[in-house]
Protein backbone atom coordinates (compact mmCIF):
# COMPACT_ATOMS: atom_id res chain seq x y z
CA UNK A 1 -55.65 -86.00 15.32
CA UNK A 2 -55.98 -83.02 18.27
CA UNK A 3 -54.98 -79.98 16.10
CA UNK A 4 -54.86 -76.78 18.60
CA UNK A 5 -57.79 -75.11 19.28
CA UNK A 6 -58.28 -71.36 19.03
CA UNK A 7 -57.34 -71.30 22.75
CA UNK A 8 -54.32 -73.10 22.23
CA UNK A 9 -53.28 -71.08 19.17
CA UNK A 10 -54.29 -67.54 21.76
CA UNK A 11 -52.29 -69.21 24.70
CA UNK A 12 -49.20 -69.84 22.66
CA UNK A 13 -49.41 -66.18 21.36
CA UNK A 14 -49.37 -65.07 25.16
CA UNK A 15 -46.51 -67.66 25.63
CA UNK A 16 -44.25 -66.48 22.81
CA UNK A 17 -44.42 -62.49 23.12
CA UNK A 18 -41.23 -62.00 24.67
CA UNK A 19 -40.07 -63.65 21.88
CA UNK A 20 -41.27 -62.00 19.14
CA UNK A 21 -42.15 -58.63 17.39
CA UNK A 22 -45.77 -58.44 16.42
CA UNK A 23 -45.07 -57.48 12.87
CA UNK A 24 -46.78 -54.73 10.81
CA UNK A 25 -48.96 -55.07 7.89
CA UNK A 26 -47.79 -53.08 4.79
CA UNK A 27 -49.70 -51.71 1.35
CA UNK A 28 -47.99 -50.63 -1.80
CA UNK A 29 -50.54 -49.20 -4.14
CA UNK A 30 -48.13 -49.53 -7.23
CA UNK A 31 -48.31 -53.17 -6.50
CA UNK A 32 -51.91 -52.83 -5.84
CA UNK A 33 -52.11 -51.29 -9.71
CA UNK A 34 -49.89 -53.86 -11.14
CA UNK A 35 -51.98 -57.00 -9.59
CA UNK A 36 -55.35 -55.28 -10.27
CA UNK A 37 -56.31 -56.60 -6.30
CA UNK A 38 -55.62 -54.71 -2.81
CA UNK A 39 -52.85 -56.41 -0.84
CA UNK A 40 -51.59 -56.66 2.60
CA UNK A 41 -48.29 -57.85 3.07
CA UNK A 42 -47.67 -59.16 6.51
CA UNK A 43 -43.93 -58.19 7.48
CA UNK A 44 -42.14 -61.57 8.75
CA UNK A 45 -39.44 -60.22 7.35
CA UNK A 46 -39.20 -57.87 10.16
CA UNK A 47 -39.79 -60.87 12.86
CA UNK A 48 -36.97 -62.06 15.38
CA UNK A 49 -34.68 -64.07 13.28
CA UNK A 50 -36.09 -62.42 10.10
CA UNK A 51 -38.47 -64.62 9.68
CA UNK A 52 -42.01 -65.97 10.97
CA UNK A 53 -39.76 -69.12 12.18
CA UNK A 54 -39.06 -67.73 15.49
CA UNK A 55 -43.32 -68.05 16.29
CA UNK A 56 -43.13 -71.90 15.78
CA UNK A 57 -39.88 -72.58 17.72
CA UNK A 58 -40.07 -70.05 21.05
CA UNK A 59 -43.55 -72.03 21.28
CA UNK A 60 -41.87 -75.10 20.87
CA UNK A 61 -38.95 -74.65 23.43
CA UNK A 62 -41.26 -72.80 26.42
CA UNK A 63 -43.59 -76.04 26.10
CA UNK A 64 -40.69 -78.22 27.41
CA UNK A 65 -40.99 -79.79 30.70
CA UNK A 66 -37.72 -78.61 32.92
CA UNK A 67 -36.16 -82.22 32.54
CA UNK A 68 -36.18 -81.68 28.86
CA UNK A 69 -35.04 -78.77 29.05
CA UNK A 70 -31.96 -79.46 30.82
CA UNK A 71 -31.07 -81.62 27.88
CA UNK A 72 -31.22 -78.93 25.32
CA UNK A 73 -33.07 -78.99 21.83
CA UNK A 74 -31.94 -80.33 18.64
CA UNK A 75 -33.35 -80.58 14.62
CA UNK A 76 -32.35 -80.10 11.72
CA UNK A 77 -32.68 -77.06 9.06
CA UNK A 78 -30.67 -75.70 6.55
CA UNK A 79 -31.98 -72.45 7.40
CA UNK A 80 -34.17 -70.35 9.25
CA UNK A 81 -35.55 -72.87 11.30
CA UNK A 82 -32.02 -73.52 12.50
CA UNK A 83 -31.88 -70.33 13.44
CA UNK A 84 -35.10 -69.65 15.53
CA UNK A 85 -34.24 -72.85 17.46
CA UNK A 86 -31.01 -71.67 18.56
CA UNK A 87 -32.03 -68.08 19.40
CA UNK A 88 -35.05 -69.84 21.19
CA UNK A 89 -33.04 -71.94 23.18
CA UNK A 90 -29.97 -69.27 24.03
CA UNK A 91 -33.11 -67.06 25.58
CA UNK A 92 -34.43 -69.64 27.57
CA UNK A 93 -30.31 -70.75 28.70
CA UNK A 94 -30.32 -73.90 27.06
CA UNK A 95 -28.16 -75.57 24.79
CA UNK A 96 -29.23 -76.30 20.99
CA UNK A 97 -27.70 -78.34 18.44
CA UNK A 98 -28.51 -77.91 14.71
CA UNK A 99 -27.41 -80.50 11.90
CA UNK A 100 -26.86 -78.53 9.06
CA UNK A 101 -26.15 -79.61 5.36
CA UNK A 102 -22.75 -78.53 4.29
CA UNK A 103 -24.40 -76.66 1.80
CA UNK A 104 -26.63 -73.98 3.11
CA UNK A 105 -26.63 -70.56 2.43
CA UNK A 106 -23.63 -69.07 4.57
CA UNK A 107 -25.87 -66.27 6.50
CA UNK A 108 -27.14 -69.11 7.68
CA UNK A 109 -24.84 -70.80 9.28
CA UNK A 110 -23.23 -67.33 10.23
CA UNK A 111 -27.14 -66.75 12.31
CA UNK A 112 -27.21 -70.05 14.11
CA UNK A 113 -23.54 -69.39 15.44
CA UNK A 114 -24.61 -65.67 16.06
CA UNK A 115 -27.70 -66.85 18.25
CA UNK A 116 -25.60 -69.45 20.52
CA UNK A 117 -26.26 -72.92 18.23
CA UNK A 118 -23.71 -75.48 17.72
CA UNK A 119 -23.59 -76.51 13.89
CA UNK A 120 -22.93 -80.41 13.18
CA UNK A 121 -22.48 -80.15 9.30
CA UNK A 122 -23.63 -83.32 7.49
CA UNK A 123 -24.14 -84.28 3.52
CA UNK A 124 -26.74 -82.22 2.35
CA UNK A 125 -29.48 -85.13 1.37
CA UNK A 126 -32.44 -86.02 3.88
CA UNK A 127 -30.98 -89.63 4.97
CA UNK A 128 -27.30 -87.61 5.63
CA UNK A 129 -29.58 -85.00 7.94
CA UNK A 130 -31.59 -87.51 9.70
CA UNK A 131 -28.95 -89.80 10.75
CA UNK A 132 -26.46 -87.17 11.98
CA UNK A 133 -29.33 -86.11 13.91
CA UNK A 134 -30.24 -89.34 15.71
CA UNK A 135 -26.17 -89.09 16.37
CA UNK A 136 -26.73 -86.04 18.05
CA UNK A 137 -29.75 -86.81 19.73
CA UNK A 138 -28.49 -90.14 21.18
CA UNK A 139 -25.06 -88.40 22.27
CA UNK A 140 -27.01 -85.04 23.86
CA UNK A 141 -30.21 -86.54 24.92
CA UNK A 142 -31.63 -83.26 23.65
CA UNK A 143 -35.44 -82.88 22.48
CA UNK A 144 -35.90 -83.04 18.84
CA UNK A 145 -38.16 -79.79 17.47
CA UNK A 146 -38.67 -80.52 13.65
CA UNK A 147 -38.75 -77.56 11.78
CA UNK A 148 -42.90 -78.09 10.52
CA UNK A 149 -44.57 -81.75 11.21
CA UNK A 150 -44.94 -80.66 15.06
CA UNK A 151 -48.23 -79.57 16.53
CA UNK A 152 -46.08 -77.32 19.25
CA UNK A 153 -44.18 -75.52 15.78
CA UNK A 154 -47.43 -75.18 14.05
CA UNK A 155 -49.42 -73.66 16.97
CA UNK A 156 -46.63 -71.36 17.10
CA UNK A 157 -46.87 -70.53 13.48
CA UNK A 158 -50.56 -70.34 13.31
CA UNK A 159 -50.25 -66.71 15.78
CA UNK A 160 -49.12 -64.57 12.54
CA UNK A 161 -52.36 -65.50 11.14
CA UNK A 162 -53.96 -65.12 14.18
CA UNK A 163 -52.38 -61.06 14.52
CA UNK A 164 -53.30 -60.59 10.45
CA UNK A 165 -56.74 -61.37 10.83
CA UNK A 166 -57.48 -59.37 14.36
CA UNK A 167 -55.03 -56.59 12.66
CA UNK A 168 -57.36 -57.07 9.03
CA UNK A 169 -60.74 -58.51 9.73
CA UNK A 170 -61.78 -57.64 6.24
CA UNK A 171 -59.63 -60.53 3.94
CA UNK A 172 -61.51 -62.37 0.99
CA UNK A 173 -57.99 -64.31 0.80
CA UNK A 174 -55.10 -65.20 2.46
CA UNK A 175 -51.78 -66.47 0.62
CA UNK A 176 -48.73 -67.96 2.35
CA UNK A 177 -45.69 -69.94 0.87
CA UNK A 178 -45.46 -74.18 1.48
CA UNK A 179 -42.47 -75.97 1.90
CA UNK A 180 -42.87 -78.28 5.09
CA UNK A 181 -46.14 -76.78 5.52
CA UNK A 182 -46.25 -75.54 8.81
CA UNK A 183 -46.80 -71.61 8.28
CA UNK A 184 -49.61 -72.58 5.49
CA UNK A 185 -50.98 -75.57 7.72
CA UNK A 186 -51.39 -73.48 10.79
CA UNK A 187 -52.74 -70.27 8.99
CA UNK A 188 -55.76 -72.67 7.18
CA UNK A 189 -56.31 -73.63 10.96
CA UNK A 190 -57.13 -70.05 12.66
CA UNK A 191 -58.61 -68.92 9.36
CA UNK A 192 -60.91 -71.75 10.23
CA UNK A 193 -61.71 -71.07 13.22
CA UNK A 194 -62.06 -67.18 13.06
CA UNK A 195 -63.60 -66.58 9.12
CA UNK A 196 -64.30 -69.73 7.49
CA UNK A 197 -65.10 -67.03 4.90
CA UNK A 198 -61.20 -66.55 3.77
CA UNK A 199 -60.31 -68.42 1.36
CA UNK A 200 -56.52 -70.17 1.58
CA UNK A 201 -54.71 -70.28 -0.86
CA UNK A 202 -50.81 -71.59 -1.03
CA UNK A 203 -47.74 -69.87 -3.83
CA UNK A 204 -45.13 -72.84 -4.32
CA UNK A 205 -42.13 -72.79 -6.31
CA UNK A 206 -42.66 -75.10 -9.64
CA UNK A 207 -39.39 -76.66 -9.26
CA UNK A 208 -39.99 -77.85 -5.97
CA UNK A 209 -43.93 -78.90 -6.17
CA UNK A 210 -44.50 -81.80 -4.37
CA UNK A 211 -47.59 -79.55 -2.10
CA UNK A 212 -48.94 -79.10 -5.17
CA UNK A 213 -48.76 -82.69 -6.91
CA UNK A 214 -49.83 -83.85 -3.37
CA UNK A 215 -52.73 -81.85 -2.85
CA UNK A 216 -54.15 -83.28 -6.17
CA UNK A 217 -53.50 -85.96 -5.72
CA UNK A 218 -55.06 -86.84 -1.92
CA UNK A 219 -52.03 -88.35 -1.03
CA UNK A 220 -48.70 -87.26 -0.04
CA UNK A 221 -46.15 -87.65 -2.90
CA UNK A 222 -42.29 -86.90 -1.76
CA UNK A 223 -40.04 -84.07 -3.19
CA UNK A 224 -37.34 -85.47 -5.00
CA UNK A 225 -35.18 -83.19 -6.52
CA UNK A 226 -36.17 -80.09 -6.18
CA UNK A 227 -34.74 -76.72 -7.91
CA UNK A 228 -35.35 -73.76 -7.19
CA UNK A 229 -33.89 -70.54 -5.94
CA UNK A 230 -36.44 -70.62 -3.33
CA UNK A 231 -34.18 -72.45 -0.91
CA UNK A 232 -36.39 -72.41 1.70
CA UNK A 233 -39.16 -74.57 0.05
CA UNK A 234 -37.04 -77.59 -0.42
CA UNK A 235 -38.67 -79.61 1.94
CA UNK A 236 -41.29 -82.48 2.26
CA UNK A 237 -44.41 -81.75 2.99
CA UNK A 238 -45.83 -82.54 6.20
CA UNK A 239 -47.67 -85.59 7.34
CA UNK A 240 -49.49 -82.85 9.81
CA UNK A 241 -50.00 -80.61 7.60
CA UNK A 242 -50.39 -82.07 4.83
CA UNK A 243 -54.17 -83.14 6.49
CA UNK A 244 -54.98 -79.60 7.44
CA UNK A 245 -54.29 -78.19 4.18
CA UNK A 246 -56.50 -80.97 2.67
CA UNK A 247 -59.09 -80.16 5.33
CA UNK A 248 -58.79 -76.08 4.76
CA UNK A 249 -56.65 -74.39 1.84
CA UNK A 250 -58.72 -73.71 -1.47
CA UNK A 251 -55.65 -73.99 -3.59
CA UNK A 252 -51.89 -74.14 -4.05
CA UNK A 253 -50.32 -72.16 -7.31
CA UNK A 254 -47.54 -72.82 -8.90
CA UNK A 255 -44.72 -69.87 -10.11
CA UNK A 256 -41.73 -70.56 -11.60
CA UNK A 257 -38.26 -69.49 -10.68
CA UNK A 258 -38.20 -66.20 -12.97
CA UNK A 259 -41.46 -65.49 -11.39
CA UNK A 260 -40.62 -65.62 -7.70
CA UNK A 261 -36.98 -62.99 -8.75
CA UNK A 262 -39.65 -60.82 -11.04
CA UNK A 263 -42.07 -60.53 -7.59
CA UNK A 264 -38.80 -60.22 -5.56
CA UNK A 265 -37.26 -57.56 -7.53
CA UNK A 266 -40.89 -55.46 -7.32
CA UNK A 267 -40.85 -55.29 -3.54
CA UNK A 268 -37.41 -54.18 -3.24
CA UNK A 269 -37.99 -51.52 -5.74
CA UNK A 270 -41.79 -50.69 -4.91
CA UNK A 271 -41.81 -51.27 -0.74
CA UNK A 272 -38.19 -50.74 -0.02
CA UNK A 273 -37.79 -53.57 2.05
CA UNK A 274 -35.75 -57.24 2.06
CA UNK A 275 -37.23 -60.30 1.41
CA UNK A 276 -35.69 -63.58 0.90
CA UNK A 277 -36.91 -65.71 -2.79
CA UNK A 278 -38.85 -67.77 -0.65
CA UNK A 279 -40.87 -65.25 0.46
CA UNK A 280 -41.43 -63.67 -3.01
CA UNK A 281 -43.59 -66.89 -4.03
CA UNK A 282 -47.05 -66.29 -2.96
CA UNK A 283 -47.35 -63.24 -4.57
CA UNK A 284 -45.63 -64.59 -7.86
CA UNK A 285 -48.16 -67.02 -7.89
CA UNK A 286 -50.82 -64.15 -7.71
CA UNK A 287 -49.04 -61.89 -10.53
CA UNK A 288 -49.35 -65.47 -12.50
CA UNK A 289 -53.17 -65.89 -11.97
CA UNK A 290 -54.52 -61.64 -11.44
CA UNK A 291 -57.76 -63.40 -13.25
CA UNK A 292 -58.48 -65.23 -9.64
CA UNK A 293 -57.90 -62.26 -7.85
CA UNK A 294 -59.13 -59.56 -9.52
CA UNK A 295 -60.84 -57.07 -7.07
CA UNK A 296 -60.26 -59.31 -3.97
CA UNK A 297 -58.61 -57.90 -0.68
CA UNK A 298 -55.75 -60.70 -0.21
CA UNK A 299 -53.16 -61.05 2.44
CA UNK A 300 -50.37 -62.23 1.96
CA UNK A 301 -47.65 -63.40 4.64
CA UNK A 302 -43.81 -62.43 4.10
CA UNK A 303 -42.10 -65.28 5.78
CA UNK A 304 -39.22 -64.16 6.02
CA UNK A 305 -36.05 -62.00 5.03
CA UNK A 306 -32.87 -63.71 5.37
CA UNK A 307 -31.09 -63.48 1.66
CA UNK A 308 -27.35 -63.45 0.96
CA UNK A 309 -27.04 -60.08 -0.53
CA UNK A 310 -23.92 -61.22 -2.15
CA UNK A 311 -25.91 -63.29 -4.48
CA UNK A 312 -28.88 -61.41 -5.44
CA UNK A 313 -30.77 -62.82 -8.61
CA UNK A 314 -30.81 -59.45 -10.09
């Protein structure tokens, strides 16, 4: 398998910046005392879209030959994915069309409206999703853009890390969340290439561990039935993805659901700042293991910041 080069990953971050914010890295030295490590928190949370999403999808979309584009672009997400595609597309006047189980979380939905998309709402299981999308695709003719097992969506994700580590040179680790994989797939891949040095390491929820059963494993084992209030680590792992982390992440650590609300709740009250459950995993999974980090300078990526604050967990 091609994966991008370093070029590639540089020429989609020239591609994408009208797209996107280059976000800013953040310390909290309370968190720093709690943690016993030095942190930097890499704000995706403050990205287009609220959340690192919009990297892999702009990329996506402004790779489309003109024919394709004419057609539009289609996937499906229950989330944040769903809306990066559709702001993606409105931006570059095309028409998008996002399946989206009947279920997900109602900012959601109200985002993909809000950025131009056109919701088809289908049973919220994988086979429900997939089929209403081949529905949509076959009507529309539009270009499917999966939301992670897609080299153009993971070059496009790999330019956060590629901003962390020119913005912090000086990282003995590097954390991101894994759901599909793509964000933690194309981070291993420009740590790679730019400080072998830094090691990768992955936070996933417990209740949805599939990454983590997977990456023991050597072989890709489905999520089935996942729970977990991270709702935007439901997902599959990534054929992709899945070989890249097995080629270049150290680890993936579990945290469990009062965990990832415990490292939620200390970022609201010790950064001031919104982050979705999702986001709060990696650095549950470090407050669960300080042993392995003790001392360390470790970066770790906020995906993203889209939470209904209707429903808090605390």
């Amino acid at each position: 398998m091609n994966f991008p080069s370093l070029s590639d990953i540089s020429a989609a971050h020239a591609r994408i910046q009208p797209f996107i914010h280059r976000t800013p890295i953040l310390t909290s030295e309370a968190i720093d005392a709690i943690a016993g490590c030095s942190i930097y928190f890499k704000c995706e949370n403050f990205q287009k879209v609220g959340a690192f999403k919009a990297r892999g999808a702009a990329n996506a979309v402004m790779k489309l030959s003109d024919a394709q584009r004419a057609k539009g672009v289609a996937t499906h997400s229950s989330g944040n994915h769903a809306a990066a595609l559709a702001r993606a597309a409105t931006v570059a006047g095309i028409p998008s069309y996002i399946v989206m189980p009947s279920n997900a979380p109602e900012i959601k939905k109200k985002a993909v409206k809000g950025y131009g998309g056109e919701i088809i709402e289908c049973e919220p299981n994988l086979k429900a999703r997939e089929t209403s999308l081949e529905a949509v695709v076959a009507r529309t003719g539009a270009a499917f853009i999966p939301p992670y097992d897609h080299l153009d969506v993971i070059e496009g994700q790999a330019t956060c890390a590629l901003e962390f580590i020119e913005d912090q040179s000086d990282l003995d680790i590097l954390m991101a969340p894994v759901g599909g994989g793509g964000l933690l797939g194309g981070t291993a891949l420009v740590a790679h290439y730019l400080n072998p040095q830094i090691e990768i390491i992955a936070g996933e929820p417990a209740g949805a561990d599939d990454a983590y059963r997977s990456f023991h494993a050597g072989y890709i084992i489905p999520q089935t039935g996942p729970t977990t209030i991270a709702d935007g680590l439901l997902t599959s792992l990534g054929a992709l993805n899945f070989a890249l982390i097995q080629a270049h992440v150290r680890d993936i650590l579990l945290a469990t659901d009062p965990q990832i609300i415990e490292a939620m709740r200390l970022v609201y009250e010790r950064m001031k700042i919104i982050i979705e459950p999702s986001c709060a995993v990696p650095l549950a999974a470090l407050l669960a293991n300080k042993e392995r980090f003790a001392g360390k300078k470790v970066g770790i990526i906020l995906s993203g910041g889209n939470v209904d604050l209707g429903k808090l967990p605390f």
